[in-house]
Protein backbone atom coordinates (compact mmCIF):
# COMPACT_ATOMS: atom_id res chain seq x y z
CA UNK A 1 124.84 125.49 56.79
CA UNK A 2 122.90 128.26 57.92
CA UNK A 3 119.38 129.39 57.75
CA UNK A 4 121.03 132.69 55.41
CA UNK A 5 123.13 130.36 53.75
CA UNK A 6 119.98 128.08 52.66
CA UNK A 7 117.96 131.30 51.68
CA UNK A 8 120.50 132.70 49.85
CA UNK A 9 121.08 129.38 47.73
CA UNK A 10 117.73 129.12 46.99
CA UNK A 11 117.03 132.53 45.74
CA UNK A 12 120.24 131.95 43.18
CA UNK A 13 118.99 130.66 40.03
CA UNK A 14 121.46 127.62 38.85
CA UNK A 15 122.56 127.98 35.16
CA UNK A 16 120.16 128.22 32.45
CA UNK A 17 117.41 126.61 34.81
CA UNK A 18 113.65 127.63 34.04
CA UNK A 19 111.89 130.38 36.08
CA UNK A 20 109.65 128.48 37.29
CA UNK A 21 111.97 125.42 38.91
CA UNK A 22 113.03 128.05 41.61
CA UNK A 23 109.80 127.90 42.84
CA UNK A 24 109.65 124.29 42.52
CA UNK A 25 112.90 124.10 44.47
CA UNK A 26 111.91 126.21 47.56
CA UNK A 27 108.98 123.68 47.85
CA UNK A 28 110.95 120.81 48.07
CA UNK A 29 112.00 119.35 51.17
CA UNK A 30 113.74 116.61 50.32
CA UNK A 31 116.24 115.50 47.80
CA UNK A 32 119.06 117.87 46.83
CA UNK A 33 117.33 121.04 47.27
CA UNK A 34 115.82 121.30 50.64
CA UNK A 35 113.06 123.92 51.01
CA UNK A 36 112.44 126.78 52.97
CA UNK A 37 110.52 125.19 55.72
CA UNK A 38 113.01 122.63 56.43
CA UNK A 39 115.90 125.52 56.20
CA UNK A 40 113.87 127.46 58.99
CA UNK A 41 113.47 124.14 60.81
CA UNK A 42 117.52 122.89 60.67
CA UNK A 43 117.82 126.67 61.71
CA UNK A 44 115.98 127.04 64.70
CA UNK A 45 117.11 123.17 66.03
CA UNK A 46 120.94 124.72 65.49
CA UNK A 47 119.87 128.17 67.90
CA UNK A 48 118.01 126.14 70.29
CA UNK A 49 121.63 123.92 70.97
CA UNK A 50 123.73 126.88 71.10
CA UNK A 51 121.19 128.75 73.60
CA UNK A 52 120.70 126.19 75.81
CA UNK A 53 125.06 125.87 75.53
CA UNK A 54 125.45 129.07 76.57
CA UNK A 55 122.78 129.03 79.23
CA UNK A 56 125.42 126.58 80.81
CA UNK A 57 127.96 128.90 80.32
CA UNK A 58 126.93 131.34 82.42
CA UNK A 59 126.99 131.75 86.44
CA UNK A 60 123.61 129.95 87.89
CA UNK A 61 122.18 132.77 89.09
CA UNK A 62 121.97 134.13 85.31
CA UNK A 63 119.59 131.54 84.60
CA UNK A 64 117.32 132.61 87.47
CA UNK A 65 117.59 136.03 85.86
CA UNK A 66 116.41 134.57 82.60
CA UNK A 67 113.81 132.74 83.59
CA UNK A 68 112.27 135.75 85.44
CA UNK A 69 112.64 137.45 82.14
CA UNK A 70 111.08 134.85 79.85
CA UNK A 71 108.17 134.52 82.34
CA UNK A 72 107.66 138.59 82.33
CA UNK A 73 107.86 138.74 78.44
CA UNK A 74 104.96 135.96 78.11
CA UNK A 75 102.68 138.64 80.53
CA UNK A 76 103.08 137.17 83.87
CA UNK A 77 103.60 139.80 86.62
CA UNK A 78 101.69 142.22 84.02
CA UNK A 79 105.02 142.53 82.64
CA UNK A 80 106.27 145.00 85.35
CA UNK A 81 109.85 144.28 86.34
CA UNK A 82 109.18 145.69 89.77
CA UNK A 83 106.33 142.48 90.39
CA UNK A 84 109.10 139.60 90.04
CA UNK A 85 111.58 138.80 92.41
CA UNK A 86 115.18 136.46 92.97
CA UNK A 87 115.07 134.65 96.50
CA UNK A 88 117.78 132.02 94.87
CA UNK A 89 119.69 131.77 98.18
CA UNK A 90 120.29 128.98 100.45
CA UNK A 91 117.81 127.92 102.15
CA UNK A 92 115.56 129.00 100.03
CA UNK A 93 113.37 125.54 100.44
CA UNK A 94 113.67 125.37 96.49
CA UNK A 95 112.48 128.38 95.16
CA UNK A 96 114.53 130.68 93.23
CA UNK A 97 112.18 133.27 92.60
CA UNK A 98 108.88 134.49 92.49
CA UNK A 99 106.21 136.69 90.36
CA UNK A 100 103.19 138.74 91.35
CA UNK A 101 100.26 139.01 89.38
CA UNK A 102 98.34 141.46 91.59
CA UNK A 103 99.46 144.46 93.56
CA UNK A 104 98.88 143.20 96.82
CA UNK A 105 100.76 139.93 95.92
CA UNK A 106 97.69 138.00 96.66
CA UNK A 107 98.30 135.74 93.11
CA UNK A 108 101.65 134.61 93.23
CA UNK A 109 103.17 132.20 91.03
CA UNK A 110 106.86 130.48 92.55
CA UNK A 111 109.58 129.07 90.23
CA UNK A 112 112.34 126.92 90.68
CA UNK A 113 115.22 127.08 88.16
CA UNK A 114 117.51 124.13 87.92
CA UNK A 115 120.62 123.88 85.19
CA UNK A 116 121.67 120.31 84.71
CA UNK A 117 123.64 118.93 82.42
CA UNK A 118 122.26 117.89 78.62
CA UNK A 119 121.14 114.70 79.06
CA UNK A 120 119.75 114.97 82.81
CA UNK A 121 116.43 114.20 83.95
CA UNK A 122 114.65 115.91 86.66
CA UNK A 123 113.58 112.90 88.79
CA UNK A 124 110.03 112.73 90.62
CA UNK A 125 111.30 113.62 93.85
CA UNK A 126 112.54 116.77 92.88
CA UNK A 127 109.29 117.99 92.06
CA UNK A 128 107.62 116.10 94.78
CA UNK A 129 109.77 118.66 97.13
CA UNK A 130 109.21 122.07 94.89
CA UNK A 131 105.16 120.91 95.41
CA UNK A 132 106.04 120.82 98.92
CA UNK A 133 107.96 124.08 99.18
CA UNK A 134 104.31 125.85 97.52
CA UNK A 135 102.30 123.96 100.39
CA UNK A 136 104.64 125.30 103.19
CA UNK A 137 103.66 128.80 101.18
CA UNK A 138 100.05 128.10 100.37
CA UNK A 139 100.54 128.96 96.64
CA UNK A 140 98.41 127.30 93.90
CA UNK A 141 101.04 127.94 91.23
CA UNK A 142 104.45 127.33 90.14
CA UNK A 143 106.34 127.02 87.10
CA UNK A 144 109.47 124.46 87.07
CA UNK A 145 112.12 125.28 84.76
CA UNK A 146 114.88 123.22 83.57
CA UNK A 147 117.84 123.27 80.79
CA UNK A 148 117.28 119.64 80.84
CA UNK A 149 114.09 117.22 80.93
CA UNK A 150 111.44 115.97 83.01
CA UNK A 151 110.90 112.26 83.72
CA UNK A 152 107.75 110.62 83.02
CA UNK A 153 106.85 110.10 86.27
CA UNK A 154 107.58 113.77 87.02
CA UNK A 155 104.78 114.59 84.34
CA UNK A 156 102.36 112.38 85.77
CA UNK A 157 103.19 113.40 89.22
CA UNK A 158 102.16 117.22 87.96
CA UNK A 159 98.87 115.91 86.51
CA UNK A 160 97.64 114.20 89.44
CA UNK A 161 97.89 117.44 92.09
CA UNK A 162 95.56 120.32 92.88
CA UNK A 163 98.39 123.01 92.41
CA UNK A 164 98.96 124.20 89.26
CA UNK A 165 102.66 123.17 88.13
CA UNK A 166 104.12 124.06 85.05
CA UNK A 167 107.22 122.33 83.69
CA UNK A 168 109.54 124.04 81.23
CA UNK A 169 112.03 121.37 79.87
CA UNK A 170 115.27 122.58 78.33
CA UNK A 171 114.11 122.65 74.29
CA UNK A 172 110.27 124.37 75.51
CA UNK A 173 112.91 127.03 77.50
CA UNK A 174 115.13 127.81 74.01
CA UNK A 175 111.60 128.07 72.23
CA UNK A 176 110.15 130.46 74.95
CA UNK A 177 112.99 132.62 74.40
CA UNK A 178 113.12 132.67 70.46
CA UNK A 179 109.06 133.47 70.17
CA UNK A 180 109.28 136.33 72.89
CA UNK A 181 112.76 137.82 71.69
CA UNK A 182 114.81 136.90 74.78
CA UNK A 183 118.71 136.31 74.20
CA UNK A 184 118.01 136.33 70.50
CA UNK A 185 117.31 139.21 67.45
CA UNK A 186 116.17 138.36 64.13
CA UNK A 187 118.78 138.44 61.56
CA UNK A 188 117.25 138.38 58.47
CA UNK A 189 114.05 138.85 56.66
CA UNK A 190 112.63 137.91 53.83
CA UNK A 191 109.56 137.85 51.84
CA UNK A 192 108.50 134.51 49.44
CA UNK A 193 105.97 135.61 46.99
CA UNK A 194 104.22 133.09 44.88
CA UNK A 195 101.74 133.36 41.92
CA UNK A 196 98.11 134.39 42.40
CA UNK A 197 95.95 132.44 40.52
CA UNK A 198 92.96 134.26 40.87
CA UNK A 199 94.43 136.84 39.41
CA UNK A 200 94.32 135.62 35.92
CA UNK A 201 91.24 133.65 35.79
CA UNK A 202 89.21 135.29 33.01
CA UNK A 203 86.07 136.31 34.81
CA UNK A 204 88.39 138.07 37.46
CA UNK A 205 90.20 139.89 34.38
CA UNK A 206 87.20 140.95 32.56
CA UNK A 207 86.13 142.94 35.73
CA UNK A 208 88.72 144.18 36.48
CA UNK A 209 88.42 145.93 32.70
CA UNK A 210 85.16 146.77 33.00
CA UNK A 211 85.78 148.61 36.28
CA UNK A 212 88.75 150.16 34.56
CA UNK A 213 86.28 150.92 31.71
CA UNK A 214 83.51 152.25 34.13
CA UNK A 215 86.11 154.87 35.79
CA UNK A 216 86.80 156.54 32.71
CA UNK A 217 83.01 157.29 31.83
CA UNK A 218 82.47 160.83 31.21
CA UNK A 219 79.91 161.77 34.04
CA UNK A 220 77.18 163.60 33.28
């Protein structure tokens, strides 16, 4: 069922229900009537599958393309299509592309974009040999990107070195590209109101008229 579906259901009232079990509904997130939060949740799992499906539908080099993208829309490279770059040849000693954060391309960050299959692990020695393409380079930085996941090992590996390595596993990638709007538009929008309160405690009313009351004075 879909995130629209869910909404839509909830906003229905059922039969002669009372107003005030809608609300009581759209909190729930269990039971028959799952809420709102775990609508959004089944949602987004559901857009992070089919994003990371049809990731592996396209050519390879369209995933170098997107991660160059993703990376650009999170502020790297200032933003400025004209600071990244696609080296995703042979021979490329493992690095598919690279981003500029300065003008002189003094700061550069390298990235390596592998598509595996679901259910692959990147093993240690993979990274081991994208660390060692950035110390043929002298680079300090590079981001590892995967549809896919890291082993443990990998992770430690990372947290033991002087560079700077980021790894992107496939689910973090799907994320990346929901928050910053890449490969995906919203669809829908909607706006939950709920009851305020403070509105209708006395003390808050009773100013509220003698405001009201004040306003109207004739001034002299």
């Amino acid at each position: 069922m879909t995130m629209l579906a869910d909404f839509q259901r909830l906003m229905q009232p059922e039969g002669d229900a009372a107003p005030d079990s809608l609300a009581e509904r759209a909190a729930t997130d269990g039971g028959g009537h799952p809420g709102i939060s775990s609508a959004f949740q089944r949602a987004n799992a559901a857009l992070i599958h089919e994003l990371i499906a049809r990731i592996h539908a396209q050519l390879p080099e369209f995933f170098e393309y997107l991660v160059i993208d993703i990376l650009l829309a999170m502020g790297y490279g200032g933003r400025r299509r004209d600071m990244a770059q696609r080296l995703g040849r042979t021979g490329d000693g493992g690095i598919d592309g690279l981003i500029a954060q300065d003008e002189l391309g003094l700061d550069l960050i390298y990235i390596q974009a592998k598509r595996l299959k679901p259910g692959s692990v990147v093993p240690v020695s993979e990274v081991r040999d994208f660390v060692g393409s950035l110390d043929a380079r002298h680079a300090a930085k590079g981001v590892f990107v995967t549809t896919s996941h890291f082993s443990p090992q990998s992770i430690e590996f990372c947290g033991q070195i002087s560079r700077r390595v980021a790894l992107i596993g496939g689910t973090r990638l799907a994320e990346l590209m929901i928050r910053h709007n890449i490969g995906v538009k919203v669809k829908e929008t909607y706006q939950l109101k709920w009851v305020d309160a403070d509105y209708f405690v006395p003390s808050a009313l009773m100013r509220m008229h003698e405001m009201m009351a004040a306003s109207i004075q004739p001034r002299r």
